[in-house]
PDB file of N, CA and C in Angstrom:
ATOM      1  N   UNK A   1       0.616  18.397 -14.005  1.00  0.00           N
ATOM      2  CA  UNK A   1       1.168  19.716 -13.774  1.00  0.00           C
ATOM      3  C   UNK A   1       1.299  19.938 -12.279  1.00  0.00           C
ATOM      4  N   UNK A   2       2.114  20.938 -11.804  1.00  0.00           N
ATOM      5  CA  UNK A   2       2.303  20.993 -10.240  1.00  0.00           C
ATOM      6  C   UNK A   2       2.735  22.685 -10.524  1.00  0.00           C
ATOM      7  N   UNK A   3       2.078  23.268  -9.398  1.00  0.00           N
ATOM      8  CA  UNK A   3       2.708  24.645  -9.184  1.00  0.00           C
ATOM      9  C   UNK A   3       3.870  24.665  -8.772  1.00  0.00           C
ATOM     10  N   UNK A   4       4.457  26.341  -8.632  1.00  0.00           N
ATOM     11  CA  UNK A   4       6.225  26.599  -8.426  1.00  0.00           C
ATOM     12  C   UNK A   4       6.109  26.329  -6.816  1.00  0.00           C
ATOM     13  N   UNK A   5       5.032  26.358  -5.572  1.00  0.00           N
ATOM     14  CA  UNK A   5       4.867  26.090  -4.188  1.00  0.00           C
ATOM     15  C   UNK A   5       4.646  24.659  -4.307  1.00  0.00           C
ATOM     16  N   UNK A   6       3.937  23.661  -5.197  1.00  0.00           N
ATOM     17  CA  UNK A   6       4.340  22.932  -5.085  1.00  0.00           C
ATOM     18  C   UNK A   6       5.398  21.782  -5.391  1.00  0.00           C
ATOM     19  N   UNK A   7       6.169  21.952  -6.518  1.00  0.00           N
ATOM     20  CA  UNK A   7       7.139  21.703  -6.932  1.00  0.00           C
ATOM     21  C   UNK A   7       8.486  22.062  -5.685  1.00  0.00           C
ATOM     22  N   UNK A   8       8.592  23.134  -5.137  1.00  0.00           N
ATOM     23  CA  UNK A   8       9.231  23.399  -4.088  1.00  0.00           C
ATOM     24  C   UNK A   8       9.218  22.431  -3.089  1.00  0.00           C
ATOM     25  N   UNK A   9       7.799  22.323  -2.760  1.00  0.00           N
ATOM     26  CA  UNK A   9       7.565  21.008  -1.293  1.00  0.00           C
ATOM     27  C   UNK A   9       8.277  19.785  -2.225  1.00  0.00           C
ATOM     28  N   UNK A  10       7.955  19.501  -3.534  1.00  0.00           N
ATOM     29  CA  UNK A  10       8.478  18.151  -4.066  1.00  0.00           C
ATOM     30  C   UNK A  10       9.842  17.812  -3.623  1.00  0.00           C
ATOM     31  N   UNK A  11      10.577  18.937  -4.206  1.00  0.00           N
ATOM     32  CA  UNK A  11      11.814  19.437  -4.139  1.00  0.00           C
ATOM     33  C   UNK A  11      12.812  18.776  -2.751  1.00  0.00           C
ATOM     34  N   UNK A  12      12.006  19.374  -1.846  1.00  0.00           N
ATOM     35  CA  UNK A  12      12.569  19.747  -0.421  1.00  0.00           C
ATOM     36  C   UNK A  12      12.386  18.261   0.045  1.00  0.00           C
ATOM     37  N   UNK A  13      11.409  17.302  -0.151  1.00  0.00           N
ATOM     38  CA  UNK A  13      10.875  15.900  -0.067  1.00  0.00           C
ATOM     39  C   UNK A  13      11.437  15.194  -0.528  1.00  0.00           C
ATOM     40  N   UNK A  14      12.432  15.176  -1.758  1.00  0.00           N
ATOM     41  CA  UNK A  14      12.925  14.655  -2.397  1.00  0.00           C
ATOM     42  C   UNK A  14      14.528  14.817  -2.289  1.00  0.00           C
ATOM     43  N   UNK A  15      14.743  16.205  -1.429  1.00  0.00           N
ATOM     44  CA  UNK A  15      16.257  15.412  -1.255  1.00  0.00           C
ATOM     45  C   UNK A  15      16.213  15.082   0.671  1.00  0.00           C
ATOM     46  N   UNK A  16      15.458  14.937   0.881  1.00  0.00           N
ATOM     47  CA  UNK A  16      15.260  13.991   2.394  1.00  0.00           C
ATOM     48  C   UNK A  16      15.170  12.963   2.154  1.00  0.00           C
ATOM     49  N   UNK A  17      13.814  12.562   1.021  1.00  0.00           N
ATOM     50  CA  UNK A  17      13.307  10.791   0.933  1.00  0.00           C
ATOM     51  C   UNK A  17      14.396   9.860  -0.040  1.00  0.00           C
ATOM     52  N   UNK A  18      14.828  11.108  -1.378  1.00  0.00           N
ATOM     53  CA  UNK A  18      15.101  10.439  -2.407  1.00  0.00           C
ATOM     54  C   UNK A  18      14.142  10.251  -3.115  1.00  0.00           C
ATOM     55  N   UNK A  19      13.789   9.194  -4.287  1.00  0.00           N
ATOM     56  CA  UNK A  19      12.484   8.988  -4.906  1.00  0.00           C
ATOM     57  C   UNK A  19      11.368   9.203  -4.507  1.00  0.00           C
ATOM     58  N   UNK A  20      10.368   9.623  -5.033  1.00  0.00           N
ATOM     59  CA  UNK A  20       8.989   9.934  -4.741  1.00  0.00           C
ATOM     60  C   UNK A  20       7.789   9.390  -5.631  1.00  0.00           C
ATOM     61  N   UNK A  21       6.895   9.047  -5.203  1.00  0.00           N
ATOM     62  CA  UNK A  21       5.691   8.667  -6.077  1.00  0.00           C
ATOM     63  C   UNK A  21       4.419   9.289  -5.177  1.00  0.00           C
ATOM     64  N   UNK A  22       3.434  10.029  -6.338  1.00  0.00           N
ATOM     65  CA  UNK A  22       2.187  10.390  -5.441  1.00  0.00           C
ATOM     66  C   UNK A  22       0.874   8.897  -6.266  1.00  0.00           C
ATOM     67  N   UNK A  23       0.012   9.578  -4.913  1.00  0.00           N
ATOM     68  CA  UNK A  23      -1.019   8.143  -5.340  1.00  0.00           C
ATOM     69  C   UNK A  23      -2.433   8.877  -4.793  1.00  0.00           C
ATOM     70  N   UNK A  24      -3.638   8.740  -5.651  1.00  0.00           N
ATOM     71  CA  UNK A  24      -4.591   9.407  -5.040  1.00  0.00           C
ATOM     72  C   UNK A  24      -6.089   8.189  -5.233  1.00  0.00           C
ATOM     73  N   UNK A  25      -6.410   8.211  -3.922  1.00  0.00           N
ATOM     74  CA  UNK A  25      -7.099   6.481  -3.759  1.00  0.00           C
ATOM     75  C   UNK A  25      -8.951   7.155  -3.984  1.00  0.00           C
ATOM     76  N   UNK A  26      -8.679   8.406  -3.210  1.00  0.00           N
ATOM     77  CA  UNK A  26     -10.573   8.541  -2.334  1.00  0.00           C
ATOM     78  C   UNK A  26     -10.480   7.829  -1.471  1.00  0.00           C
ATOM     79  N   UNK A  27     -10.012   6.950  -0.882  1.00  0.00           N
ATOM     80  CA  UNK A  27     -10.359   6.373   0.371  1.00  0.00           C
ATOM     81  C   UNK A  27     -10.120   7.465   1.954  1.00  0.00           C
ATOM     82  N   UNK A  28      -9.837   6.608   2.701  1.00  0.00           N
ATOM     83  CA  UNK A  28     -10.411   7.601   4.080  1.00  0.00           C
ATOM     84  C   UNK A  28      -9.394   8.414   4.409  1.00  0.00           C
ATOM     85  N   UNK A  29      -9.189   9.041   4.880  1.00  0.00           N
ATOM     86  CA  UNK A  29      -8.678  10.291   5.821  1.00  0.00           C
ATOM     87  C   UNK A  29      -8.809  11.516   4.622  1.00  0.00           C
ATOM     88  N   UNK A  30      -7.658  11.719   3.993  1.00  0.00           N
ATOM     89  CA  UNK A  30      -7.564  12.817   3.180  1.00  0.00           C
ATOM     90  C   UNK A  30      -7.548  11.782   1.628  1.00  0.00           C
ATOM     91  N   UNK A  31      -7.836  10.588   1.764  1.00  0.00           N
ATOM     92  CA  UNK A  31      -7.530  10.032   0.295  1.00  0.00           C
ATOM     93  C   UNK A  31      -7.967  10.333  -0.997  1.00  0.00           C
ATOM     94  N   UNK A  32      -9.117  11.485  -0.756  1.00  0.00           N
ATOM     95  CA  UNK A  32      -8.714  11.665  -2.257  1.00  0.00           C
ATOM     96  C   UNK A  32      -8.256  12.831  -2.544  1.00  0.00           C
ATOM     97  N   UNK A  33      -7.327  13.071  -1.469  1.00  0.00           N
ATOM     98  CA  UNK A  33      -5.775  14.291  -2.079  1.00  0.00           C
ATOM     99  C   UNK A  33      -4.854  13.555  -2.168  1.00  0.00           C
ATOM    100  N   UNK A  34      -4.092  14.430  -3.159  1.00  0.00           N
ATOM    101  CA  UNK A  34      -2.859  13.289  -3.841  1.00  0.00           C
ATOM    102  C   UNK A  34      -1.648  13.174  -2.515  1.00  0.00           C
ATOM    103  N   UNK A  35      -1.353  12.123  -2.426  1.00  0.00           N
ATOM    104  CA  UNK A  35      -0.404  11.378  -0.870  1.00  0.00           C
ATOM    105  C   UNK A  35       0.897  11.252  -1.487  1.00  0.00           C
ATOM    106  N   UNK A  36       1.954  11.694  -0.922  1.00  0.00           N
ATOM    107  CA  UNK A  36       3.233  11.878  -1.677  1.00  0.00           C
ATOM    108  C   UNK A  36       4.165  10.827  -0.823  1.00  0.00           C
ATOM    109  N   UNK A  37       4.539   9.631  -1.158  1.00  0.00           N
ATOM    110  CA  UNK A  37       5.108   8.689  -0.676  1.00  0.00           C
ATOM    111  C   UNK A  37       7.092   8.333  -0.967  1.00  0.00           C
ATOM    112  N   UNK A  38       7.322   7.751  -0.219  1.00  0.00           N
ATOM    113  CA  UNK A  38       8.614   7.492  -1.081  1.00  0.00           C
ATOM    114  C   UNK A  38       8.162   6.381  -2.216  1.00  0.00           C
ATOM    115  N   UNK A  39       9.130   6.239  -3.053  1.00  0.00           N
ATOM    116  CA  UNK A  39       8.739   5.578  -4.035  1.00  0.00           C
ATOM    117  C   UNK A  39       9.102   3.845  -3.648  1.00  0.00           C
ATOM    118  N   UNK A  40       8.045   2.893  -3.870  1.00  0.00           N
ATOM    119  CA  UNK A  40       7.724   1.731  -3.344  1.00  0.00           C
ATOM    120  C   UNK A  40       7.355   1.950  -2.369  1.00  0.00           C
ATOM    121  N   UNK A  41       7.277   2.249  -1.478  1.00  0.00           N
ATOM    122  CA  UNK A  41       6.354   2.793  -0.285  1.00  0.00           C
ATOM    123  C   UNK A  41       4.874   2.482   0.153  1.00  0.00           C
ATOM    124  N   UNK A  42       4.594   2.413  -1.384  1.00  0.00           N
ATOM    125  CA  UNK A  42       3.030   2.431  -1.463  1.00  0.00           C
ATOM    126  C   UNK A  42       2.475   1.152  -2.166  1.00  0.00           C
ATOM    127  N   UNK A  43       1.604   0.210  -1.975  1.00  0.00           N
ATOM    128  CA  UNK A  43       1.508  -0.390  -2.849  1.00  0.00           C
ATOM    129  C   UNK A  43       0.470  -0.371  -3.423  1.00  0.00           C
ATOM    130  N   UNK A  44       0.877  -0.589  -4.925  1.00  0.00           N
ATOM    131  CA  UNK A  44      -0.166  -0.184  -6.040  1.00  0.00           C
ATOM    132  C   UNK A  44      -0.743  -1.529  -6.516  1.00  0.00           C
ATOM    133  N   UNK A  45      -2.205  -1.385  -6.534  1.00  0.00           N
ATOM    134  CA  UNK A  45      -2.698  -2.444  -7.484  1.00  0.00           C
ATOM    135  C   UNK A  45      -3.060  -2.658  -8.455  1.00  0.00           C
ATOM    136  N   UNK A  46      -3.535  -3.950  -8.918  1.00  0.00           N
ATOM    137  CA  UNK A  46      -4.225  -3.683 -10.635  1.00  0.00           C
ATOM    138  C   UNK A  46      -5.207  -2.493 -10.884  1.00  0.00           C
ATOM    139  N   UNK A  47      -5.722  -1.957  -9.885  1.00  0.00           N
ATOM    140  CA  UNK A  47      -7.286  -1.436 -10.725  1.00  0.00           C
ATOM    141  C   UNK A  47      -6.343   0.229  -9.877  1.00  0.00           C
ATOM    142  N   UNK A  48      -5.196   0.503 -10.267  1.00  0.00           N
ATOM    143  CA  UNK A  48      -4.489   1.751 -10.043  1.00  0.00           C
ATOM    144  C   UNK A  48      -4.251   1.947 -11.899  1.00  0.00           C
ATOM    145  N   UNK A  49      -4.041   3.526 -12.426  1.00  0.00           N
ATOM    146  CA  UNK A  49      -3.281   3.652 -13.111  1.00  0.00           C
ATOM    147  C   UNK A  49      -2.485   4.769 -13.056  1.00  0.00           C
ATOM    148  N   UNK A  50      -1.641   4.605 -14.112  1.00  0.00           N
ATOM    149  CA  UNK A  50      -0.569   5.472 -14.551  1.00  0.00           C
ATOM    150  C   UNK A  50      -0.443   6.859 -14.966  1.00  0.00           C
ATOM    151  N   UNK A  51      -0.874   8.171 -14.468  1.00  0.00           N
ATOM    152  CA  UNK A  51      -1.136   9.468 -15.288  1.00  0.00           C
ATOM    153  C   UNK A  51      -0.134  10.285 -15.699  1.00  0.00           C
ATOM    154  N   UNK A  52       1.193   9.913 -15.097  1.00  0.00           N
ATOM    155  CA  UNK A  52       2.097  10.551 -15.612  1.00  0.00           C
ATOM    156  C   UNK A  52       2.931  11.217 -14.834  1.00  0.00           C
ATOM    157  N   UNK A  53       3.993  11.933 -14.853  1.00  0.00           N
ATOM    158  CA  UNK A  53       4.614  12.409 -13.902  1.00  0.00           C
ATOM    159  C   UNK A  53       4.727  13.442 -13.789  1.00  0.00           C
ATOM    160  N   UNK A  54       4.642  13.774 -12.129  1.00  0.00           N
ATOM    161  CA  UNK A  54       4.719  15.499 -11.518  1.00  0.00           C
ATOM    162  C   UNK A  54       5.907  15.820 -10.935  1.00  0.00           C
ATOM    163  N   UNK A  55       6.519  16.797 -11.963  1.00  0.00           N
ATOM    164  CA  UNK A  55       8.082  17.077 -11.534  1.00  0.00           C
ATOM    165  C   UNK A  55       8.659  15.618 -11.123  1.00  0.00           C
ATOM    166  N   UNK A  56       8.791  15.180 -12.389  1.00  0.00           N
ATOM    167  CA  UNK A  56       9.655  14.232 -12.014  1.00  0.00           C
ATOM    168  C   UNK A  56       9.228  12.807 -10.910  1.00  0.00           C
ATOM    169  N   UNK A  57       7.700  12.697 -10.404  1.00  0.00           N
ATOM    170  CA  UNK A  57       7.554  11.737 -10.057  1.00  0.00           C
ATOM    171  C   UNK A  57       5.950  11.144 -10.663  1.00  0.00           C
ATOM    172  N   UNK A  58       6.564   9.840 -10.291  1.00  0.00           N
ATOM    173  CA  UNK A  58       5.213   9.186 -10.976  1.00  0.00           C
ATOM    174  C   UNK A  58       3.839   9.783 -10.201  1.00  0.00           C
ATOM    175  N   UNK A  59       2.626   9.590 -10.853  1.00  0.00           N
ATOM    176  CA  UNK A  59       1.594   9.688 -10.205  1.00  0.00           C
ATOM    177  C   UNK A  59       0.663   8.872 -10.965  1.00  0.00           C
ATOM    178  N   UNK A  60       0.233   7.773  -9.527  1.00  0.00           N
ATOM    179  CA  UNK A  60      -1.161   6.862  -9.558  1.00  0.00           C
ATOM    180  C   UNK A  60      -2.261   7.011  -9.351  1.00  0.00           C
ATOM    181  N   UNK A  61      -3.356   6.919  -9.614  1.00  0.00           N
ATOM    182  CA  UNK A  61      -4.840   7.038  -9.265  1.00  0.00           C
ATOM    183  C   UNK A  61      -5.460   5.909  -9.243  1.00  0.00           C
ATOM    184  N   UNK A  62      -6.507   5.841  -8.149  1.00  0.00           N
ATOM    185  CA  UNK A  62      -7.533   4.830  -8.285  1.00  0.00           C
ATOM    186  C   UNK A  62      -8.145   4.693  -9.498  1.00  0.00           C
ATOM    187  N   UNK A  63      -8.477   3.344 -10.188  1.00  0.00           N
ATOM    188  CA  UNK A  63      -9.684   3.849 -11.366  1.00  0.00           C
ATOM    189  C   UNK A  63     -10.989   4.462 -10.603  1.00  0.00           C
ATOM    190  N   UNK A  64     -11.812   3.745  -9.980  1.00  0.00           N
ATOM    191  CA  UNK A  64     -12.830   4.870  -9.829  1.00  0.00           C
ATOM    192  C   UNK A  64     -12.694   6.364  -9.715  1.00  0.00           C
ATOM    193  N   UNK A  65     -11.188   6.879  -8.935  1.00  0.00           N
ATOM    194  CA  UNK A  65     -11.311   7.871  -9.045  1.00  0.00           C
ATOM    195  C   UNK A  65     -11.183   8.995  -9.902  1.00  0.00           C
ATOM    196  N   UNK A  66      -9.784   8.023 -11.282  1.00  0.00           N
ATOM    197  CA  UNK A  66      -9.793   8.406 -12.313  1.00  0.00           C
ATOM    198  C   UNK A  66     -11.148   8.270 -13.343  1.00  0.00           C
ATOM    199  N   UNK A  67     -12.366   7.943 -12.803  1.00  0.00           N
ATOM    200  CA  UNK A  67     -13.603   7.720 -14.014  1.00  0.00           C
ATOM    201  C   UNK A  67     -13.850   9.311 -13.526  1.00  0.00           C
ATOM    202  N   UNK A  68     -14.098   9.847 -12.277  1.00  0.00           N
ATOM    203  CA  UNK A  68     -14.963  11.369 -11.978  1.00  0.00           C
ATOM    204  C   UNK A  68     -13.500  11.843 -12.727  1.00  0.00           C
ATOM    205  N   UNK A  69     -12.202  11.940 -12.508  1.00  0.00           N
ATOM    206  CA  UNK A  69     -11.403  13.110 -12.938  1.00  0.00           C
ATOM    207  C   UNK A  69     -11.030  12.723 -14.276  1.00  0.00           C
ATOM    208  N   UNK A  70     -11.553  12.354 -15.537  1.00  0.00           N
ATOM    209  CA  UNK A  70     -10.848  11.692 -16.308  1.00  0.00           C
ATOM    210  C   UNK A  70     -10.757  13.440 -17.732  1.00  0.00           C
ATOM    211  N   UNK A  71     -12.051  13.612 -17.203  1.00  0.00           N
ATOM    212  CA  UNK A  71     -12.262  14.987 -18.241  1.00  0.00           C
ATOM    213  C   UNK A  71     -11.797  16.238 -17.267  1.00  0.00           C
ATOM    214  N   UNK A  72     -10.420  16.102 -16.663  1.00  0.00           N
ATOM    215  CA  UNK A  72     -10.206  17.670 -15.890  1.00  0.00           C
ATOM    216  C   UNK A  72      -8.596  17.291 -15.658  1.00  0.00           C
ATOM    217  N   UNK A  73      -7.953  18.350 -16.542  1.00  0.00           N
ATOM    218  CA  UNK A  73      -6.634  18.766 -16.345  1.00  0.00           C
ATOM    219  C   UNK A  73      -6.056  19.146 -14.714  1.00  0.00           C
ATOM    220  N   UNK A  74      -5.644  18.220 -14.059  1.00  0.00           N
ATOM    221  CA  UNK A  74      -5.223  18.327 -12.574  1.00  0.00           C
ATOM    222  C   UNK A  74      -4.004  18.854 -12.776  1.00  0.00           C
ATOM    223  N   UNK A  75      -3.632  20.019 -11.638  1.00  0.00           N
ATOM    224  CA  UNK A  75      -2.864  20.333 -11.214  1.00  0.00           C
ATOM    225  C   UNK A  75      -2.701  20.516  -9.707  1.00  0.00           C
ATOM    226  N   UNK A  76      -1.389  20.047  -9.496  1.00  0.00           N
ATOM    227  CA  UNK A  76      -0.595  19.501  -7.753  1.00  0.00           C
ATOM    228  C   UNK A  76      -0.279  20.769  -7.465  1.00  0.00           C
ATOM    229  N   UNK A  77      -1.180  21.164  -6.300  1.00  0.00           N
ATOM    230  CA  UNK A  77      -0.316  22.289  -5.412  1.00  0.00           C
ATOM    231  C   UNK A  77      -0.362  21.897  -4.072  1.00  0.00           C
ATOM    232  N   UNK A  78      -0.103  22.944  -3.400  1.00  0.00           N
ATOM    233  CA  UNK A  78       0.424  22.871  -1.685  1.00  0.00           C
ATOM    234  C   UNK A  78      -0.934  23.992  -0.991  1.00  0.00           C
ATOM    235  N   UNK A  79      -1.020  23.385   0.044  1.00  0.00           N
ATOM    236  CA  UNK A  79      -2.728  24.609   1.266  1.00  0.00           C
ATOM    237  C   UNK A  79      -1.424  24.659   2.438  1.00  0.00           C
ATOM    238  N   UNK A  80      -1.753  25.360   2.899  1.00  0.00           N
ATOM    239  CA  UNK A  80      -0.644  25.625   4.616  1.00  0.00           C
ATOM    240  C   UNK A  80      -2.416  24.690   5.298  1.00  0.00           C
ATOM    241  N   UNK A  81      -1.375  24.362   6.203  1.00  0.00           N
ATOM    242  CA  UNK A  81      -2.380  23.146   7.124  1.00  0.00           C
ATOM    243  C   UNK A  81      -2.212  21.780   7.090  1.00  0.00           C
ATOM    244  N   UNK A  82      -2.417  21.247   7.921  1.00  0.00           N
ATOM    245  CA  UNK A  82      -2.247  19.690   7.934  1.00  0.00           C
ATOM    246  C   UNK A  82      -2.918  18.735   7.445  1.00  0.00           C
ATOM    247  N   UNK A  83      -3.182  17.718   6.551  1.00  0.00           N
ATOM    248  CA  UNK A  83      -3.973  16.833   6.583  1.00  0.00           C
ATOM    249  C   UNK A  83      -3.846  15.790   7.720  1.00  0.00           C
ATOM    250  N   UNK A  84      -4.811  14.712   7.097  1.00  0.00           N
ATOM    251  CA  UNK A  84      -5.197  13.667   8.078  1.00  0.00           C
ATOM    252  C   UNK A  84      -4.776  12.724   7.279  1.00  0.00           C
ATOM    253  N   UNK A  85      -3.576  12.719   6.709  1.00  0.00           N
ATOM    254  CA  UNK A  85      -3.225  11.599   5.562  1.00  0.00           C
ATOM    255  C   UNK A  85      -1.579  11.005   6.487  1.00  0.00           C
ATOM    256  N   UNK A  86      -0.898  10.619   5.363  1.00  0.00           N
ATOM    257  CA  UNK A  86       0.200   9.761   5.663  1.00  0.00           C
ATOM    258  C   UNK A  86       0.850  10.303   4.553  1.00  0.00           C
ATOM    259  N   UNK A  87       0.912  11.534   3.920  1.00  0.00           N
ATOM    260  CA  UNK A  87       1.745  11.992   2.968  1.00  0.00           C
ATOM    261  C   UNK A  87       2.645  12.519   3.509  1.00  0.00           C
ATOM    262  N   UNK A  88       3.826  12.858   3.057  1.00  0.00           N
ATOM    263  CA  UNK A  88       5.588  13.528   3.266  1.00  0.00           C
ATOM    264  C   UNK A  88       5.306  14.560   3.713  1.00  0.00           C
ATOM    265  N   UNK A  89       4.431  15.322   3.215  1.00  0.00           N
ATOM    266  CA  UNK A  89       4.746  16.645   3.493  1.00  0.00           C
ATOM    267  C   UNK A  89       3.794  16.894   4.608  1.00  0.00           C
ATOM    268  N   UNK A  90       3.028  16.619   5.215  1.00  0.00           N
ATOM    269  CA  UNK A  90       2.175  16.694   6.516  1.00  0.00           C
ATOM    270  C   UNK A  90       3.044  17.543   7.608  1.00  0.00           C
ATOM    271  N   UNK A  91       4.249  16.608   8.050  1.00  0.00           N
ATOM    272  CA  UNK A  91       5.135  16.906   8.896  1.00  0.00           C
ATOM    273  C   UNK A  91       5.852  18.998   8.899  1.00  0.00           C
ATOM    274  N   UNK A  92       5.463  18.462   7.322  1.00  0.00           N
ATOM    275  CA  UNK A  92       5.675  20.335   7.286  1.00  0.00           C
ATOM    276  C   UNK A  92       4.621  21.445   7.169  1.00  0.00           C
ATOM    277  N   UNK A  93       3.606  20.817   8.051  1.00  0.00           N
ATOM    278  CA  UNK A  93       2.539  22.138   7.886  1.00  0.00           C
ATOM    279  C   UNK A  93       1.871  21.953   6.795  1.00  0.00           C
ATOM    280  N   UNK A  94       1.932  21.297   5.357  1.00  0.00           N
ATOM    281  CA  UNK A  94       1.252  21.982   4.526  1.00  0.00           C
ATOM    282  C   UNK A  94       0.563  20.769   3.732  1.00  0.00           C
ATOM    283  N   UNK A  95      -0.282  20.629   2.670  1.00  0.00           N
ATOM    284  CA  UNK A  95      -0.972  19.497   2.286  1.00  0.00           C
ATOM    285  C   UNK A  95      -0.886  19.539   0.825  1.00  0.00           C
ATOM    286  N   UNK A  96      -0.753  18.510   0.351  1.00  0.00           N
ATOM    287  CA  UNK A  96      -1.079  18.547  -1.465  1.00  0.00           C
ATOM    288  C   UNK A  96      -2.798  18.629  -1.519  1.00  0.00           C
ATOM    289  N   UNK A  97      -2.858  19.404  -2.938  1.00  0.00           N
ATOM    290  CA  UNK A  97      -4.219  19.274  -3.370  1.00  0.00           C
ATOM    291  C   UNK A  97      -4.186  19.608  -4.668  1.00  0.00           C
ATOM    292  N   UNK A  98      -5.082  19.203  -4.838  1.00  0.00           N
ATOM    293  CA  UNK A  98      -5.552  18.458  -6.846  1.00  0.00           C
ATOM    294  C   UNK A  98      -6.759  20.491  -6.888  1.00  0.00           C
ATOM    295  N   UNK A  99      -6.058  20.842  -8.241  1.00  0.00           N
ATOM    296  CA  UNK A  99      -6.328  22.319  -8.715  1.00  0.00           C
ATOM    297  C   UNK A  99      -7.012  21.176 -10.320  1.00  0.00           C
ATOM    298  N   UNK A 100      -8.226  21.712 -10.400  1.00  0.00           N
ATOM    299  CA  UNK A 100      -8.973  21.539 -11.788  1.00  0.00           C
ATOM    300  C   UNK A 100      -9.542  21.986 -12.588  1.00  0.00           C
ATOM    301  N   UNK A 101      -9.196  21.477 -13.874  1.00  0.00           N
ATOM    302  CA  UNK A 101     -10.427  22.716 -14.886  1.00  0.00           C
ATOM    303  C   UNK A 101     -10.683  21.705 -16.179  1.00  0.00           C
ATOM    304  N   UNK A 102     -11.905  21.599 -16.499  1.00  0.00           N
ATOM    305  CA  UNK A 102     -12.145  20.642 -17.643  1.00  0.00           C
ATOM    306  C   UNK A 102     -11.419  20.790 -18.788  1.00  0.00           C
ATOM    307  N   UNK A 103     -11.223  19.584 -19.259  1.00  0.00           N
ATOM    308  CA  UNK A 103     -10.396  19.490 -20.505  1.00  0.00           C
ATOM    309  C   UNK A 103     -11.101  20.004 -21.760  1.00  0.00           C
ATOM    310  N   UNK A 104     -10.905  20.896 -23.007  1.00  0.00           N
ATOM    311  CA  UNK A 104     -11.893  21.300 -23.897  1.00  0.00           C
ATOM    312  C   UNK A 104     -12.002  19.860 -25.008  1.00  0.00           C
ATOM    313  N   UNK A 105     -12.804  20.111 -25.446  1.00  0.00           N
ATOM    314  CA  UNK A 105     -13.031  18.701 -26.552  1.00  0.00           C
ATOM    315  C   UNK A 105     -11.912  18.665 -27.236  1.00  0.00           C
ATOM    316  N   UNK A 106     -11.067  19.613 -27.304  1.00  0.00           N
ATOM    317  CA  UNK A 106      -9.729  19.276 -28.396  1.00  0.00           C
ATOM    318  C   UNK A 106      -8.580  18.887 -28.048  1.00  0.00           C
ATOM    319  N   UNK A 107      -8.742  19.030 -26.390  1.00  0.00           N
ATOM    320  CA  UNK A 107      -7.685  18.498 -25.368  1.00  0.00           C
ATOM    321  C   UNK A 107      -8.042  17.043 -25.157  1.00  0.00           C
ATOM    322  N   UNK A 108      -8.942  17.389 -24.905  1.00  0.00           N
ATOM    323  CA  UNK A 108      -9.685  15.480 -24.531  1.00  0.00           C
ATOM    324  C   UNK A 108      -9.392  14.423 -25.451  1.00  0.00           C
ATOM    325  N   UNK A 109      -8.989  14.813 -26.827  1.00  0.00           N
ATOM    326  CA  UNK A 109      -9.445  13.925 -28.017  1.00  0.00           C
ATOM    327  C   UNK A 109      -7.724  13.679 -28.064  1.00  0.00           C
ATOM    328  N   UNK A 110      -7.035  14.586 -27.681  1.00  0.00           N
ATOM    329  CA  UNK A 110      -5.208  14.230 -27.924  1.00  0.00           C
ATOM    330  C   UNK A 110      -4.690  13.309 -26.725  1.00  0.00           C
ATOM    331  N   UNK A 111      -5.463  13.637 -26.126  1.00  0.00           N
ATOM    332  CA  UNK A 111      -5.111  13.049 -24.718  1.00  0.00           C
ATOM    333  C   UNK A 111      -5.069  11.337 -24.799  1.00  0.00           C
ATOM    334  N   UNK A 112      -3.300  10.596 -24.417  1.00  0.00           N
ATOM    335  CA  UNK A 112      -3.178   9.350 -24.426  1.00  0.00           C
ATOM    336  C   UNK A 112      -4.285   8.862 -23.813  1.00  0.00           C
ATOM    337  N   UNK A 113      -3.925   7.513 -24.204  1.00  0.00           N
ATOM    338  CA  UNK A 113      -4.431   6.531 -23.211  1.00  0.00           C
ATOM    339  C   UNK A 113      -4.184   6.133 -22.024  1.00  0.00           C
ATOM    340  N   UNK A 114      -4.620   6.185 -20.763  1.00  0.00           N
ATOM    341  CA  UNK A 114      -3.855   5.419 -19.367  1.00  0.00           C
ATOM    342  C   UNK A 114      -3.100   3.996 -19.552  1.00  0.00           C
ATOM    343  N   UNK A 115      -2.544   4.055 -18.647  1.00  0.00           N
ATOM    344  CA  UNK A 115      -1.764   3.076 -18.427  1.00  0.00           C
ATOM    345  C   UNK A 115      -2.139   2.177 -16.914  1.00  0.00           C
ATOM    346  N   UNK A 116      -2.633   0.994 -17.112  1.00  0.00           N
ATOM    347  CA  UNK A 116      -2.835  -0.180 -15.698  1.00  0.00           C
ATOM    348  C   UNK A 116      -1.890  -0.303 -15.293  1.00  0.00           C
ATOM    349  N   UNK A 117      -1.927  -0.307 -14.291  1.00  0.00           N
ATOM    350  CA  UNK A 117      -0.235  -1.290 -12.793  1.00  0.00           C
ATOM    351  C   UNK A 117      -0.909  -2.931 -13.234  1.00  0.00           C
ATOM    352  N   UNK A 118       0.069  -2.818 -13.276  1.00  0.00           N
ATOM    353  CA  UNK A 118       0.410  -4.525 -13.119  1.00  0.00           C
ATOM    354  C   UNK A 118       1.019  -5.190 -11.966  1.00  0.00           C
ATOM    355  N   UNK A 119       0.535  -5.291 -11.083  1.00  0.00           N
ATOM    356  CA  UNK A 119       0.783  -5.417  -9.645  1.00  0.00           C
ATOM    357  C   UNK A 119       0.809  -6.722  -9.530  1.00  0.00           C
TER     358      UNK A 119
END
């Protein structure tokens, strides 16, 4: 899911870059906020998966980081401020960030399976 502020930044990113893919590692600077790349841009490895797409673009996660978020419905929005990342939207003032709320047992139980990169 992505809010209407952030769907907007997608928006505006997407007819500058063209394709887009976000990827959220935990690693250093801002890595474990979701990093909005052009698409191939980034490279993904085996132990990445597949969660699905936000407005229209893919989004990857680390597995470790998908084991802490696996029980919490994420949603992509936008903070005014800069990160310390290498995401698109930096350049414009403002940062992606992961909005959460646990999944109830009846959400959890419908909920596919992930999908591995095959890198």
């Amino acid at each position: 899911m992505a809010t209407d502020d952030a769907k907007a930044v997608i928006d505006r990113l997407r007819d500058r870059y063209g394709s887009l893919m976000f990827h959220q590692s935990g690693g250093c600077c801002d890595g474990s906020s979701p990093m909005c790349f052009e698409e191939g841009d980034f490279r993904l490895g085996t132990s990445d998966v597949y969660l699905g797409d936000i407005h229209g673009c893919p989004f990857y996660m680390a597995r470790d980081q998908f084991e802490y978020w696996k029980h919490m419905q994420l949603t992509i929005d936008v903070k005014q401020g800069r990160g310390a990342s290498f995401s698109l939207e930096i350049p414009l003032g403002v940062r992606f960030v992961v909005r959460s709320r646990l999944f109830s047992d009846e959400e959890y139980e419908r909920l596919p399976p992930v999908e591995r990169v095959n890198a």
